[in-house]
PDB file of N, CA and C in Angstrom:
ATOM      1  N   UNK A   1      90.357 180.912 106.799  1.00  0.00           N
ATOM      2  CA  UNK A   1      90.733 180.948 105.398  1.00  0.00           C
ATOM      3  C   UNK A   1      90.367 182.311 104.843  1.00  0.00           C
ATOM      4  N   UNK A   2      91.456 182.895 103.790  1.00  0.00           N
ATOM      5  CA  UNK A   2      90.933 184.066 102.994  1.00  0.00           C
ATOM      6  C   UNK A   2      90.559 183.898 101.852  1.00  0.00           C
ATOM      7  N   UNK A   3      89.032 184.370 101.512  1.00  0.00           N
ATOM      8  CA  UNK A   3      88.441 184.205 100.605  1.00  0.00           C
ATOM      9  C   UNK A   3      88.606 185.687  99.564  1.00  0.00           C
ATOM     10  N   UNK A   4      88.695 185.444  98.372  1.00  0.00           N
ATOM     11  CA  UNK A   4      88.789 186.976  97.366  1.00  0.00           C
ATOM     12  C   UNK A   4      87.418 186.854  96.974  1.00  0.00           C
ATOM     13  N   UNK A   5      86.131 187.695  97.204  1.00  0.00           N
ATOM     14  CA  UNK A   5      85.779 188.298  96.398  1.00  0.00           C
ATOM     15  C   UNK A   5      85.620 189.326  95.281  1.00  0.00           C
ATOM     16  N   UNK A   6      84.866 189.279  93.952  1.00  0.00           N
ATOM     17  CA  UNK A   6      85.061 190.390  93.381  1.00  0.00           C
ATOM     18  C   UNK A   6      83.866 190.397  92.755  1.00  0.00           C
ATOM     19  N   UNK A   7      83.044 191.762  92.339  1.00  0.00           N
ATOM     20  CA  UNK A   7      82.083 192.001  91.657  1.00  0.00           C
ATOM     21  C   UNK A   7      82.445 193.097  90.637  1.00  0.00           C
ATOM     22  N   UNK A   8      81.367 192.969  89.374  1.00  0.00           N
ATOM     23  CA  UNK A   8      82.132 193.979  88.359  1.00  0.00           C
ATOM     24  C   UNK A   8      80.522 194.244  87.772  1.00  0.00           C
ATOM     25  N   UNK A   9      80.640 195.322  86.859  1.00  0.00           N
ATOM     26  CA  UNK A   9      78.775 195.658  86.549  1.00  0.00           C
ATOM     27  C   UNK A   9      79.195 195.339  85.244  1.00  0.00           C
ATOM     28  N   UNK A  10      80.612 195.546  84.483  1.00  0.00           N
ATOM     29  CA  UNK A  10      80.967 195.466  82.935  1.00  0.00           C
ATOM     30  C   UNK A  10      81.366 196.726  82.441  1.00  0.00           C
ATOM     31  N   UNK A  11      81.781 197.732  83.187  1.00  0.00           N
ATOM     32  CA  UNK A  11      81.855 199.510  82.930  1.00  0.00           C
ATOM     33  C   UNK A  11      82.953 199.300  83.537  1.00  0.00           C
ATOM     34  N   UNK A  12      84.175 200.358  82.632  1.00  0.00           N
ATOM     35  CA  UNK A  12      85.733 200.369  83.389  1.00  0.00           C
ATOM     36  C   UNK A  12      85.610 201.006  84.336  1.00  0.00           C
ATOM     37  N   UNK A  13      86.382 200.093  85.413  1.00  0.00           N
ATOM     38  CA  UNK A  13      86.620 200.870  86.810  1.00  0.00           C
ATOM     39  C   UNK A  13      85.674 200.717  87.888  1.00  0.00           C
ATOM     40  N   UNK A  14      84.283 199.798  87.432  1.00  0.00           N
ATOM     41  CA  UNK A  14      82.776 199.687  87.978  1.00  0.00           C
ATOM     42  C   UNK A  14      83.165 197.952  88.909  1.00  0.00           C
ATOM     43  N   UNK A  15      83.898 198.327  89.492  1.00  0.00           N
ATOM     44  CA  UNK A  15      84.712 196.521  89.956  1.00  0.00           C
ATOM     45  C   UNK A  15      84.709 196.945  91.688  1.00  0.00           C
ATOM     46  N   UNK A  16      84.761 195.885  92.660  1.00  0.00           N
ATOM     47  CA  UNK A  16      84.645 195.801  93.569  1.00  0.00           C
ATOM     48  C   UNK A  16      85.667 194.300  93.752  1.00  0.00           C
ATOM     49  N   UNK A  17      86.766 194.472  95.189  1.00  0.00           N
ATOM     50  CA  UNK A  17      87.343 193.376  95.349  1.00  0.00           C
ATOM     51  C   UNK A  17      87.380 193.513  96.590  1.00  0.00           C
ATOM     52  N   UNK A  18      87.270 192.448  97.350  1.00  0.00           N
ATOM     53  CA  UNK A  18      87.535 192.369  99.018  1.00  0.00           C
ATOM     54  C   UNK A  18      87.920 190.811  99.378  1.00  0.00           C
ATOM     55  N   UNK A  19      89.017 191.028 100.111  1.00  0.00           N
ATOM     56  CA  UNK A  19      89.564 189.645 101.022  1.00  0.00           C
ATOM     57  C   UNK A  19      88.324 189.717 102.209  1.00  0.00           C
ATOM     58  N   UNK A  20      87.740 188.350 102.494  1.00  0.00           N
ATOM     59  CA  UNK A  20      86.967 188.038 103.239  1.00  0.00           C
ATOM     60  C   UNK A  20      87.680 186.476 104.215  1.00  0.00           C
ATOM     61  N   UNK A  21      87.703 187.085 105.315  1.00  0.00           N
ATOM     62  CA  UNK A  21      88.610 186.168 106.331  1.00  0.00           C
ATOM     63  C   UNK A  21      86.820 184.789 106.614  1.00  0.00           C
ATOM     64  N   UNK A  22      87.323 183.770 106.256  1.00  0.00           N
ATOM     65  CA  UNK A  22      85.830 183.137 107.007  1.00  0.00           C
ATOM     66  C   UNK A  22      86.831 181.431 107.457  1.00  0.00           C
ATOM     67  N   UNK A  23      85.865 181.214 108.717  1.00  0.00           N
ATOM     68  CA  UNK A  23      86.387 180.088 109.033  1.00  0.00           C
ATOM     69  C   UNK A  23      87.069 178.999 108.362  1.00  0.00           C
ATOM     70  N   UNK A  24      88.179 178.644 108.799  1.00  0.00           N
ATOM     71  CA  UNK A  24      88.566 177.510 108.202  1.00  0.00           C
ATOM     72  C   UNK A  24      87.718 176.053 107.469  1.00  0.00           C
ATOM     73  N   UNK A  25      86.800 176.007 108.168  1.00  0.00           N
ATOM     74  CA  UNK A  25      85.877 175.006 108.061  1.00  0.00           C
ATOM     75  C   UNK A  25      84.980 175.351 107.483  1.00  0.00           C
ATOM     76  N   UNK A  26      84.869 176.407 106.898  1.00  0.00           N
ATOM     77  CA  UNK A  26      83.480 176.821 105.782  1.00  0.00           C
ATOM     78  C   UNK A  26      83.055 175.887 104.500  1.00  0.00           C
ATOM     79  N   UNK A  27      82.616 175.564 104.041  1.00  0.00           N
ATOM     80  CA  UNK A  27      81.800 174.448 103.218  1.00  0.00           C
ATOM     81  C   UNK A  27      81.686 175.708 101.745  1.00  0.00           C
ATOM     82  N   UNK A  28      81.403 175.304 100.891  1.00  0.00           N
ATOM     83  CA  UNK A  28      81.681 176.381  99.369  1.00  0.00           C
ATOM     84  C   UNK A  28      79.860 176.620  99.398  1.00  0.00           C
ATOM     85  N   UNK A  29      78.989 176.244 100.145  1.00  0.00           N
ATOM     86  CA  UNK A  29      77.945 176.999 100.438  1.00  0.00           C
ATOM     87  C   UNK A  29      77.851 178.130 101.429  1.00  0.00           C
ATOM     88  N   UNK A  30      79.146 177.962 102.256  1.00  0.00           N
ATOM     89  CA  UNK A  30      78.792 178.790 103.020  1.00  0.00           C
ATOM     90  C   UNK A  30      79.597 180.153 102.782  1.00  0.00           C
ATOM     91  N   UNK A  31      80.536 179.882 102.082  1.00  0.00           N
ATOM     92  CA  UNK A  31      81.399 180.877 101.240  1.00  0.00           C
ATOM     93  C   UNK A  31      80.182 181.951 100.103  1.00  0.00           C
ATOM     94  N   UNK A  32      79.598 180.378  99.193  1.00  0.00           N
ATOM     95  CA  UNK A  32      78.471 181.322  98.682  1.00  0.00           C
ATOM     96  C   UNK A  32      77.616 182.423  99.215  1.00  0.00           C
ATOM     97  N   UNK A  33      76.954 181.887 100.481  1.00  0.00           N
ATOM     98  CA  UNK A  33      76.076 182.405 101.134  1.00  0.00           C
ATOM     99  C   UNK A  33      76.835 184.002 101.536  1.00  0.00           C
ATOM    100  N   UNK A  34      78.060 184.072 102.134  1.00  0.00           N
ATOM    101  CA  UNK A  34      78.299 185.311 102.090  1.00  0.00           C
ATOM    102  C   UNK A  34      78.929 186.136 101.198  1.00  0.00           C
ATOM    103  N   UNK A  35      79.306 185.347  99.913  1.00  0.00           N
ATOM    104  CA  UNK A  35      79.904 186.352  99.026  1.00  0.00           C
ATOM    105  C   UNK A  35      78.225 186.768  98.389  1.00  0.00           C
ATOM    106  N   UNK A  36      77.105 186.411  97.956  1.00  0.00           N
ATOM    107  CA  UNK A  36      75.374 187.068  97.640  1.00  0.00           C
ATOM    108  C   UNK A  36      75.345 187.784  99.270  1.00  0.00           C
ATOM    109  N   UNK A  37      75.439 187.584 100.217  1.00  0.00           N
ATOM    110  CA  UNK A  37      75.118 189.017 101.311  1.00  0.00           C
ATOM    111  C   UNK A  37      76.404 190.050 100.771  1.00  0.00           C
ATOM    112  N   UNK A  38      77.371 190.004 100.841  1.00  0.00           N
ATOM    113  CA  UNK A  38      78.512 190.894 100.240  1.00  0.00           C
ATOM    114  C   UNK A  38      77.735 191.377  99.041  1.00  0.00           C
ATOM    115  N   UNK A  39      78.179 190.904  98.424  1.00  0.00           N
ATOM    116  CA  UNK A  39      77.389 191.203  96.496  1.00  0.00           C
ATOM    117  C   UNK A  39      75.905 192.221  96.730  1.00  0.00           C
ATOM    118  N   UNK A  40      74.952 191.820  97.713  1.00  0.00           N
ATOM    119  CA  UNK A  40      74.138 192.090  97.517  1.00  0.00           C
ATOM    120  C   UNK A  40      74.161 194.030  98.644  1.00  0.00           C
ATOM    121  N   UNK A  41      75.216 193.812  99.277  1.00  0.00           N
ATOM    122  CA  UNK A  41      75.617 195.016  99.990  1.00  0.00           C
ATOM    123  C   UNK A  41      76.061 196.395  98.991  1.00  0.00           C
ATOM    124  N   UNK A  42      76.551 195.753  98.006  1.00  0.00           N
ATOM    125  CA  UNK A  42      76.705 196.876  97.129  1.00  0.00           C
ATOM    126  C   UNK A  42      75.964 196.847  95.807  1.00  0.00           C
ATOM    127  N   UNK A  43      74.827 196.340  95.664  1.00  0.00           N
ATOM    128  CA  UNK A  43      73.545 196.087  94.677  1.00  0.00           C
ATOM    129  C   UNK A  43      72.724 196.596  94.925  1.00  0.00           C
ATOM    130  N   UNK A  44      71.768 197.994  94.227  1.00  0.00           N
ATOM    131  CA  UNK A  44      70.362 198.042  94.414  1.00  0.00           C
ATOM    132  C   UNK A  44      69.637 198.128  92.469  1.00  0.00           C
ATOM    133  N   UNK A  45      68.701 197.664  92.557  1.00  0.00           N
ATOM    134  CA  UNK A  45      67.823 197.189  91.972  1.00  0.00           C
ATOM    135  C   UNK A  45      66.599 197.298  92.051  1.00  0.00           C
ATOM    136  N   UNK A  46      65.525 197.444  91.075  1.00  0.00           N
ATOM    137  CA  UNK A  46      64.140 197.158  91.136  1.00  0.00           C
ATOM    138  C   UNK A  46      63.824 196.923  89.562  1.00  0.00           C
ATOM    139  N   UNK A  47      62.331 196.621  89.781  1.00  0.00           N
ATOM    140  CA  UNK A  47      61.761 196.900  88.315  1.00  0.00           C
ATOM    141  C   UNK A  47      60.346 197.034  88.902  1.00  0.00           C
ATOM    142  N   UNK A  48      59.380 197.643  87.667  1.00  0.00           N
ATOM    143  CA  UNK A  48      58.630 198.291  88.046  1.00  0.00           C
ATOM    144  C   UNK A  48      57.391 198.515  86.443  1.00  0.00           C
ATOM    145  N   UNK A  49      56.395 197.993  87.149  1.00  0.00           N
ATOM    146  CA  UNK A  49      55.546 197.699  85.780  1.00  0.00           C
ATOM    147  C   UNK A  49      54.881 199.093  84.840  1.00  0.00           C
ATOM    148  N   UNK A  50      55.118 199.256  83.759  1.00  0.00           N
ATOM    149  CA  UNK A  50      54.530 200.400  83.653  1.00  0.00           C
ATOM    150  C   UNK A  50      53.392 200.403  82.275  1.00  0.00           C
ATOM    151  N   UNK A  51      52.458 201.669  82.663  1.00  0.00           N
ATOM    152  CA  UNK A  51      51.192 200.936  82.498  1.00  0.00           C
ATOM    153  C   UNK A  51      50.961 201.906  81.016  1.00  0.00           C
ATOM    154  N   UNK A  52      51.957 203.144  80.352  1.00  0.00           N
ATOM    155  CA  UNK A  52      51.670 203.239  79.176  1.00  0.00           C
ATOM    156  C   UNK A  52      53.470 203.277  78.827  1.00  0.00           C
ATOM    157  N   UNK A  53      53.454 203.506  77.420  1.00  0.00           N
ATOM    158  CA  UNK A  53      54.932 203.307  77.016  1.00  0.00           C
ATOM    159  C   UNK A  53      55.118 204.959  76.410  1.00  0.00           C
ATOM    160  N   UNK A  54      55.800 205.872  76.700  1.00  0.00           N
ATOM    161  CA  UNK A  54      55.663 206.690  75.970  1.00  0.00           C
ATOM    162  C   UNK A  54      56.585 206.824  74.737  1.00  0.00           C
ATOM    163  N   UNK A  55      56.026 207.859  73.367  1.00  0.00           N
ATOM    164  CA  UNK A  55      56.695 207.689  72.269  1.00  0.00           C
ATOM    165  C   UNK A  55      57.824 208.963  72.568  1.00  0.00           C
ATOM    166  N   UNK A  56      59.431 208.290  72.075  1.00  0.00           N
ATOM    167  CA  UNK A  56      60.139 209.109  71.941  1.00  0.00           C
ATOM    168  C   UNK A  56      60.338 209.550  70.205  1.00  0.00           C
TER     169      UNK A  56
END
């Protein structure tokens, strides 16, 4: 089966789409499971505690 993913951040043009071929017999968890590894292939992220605030 072909699955469409798509990811978007909310910024024009900031979009991601890919046909993902996955077994016929895939279960909509297992679809999940690789569209968050996909998703997460083009995601980086952190946060990070900080210990004064400075004044602008």
């Amino acid at each position: 089966m072909r699955v469409k993913f798509y990811l978007s951040i909310g910024l024009a043009g900031a979009t991601r789409t890919d046909i993902v071929e996955m077994p016929d017999d895939s279960s909509e968890n297992d679809i999940e499971e690789e569209y968050q590894t996909w998703k997460n292939d083009y995601i980086e992220g952190y946060w990070d505690k900080i210990s004064e605030v400075a004044d602008d």
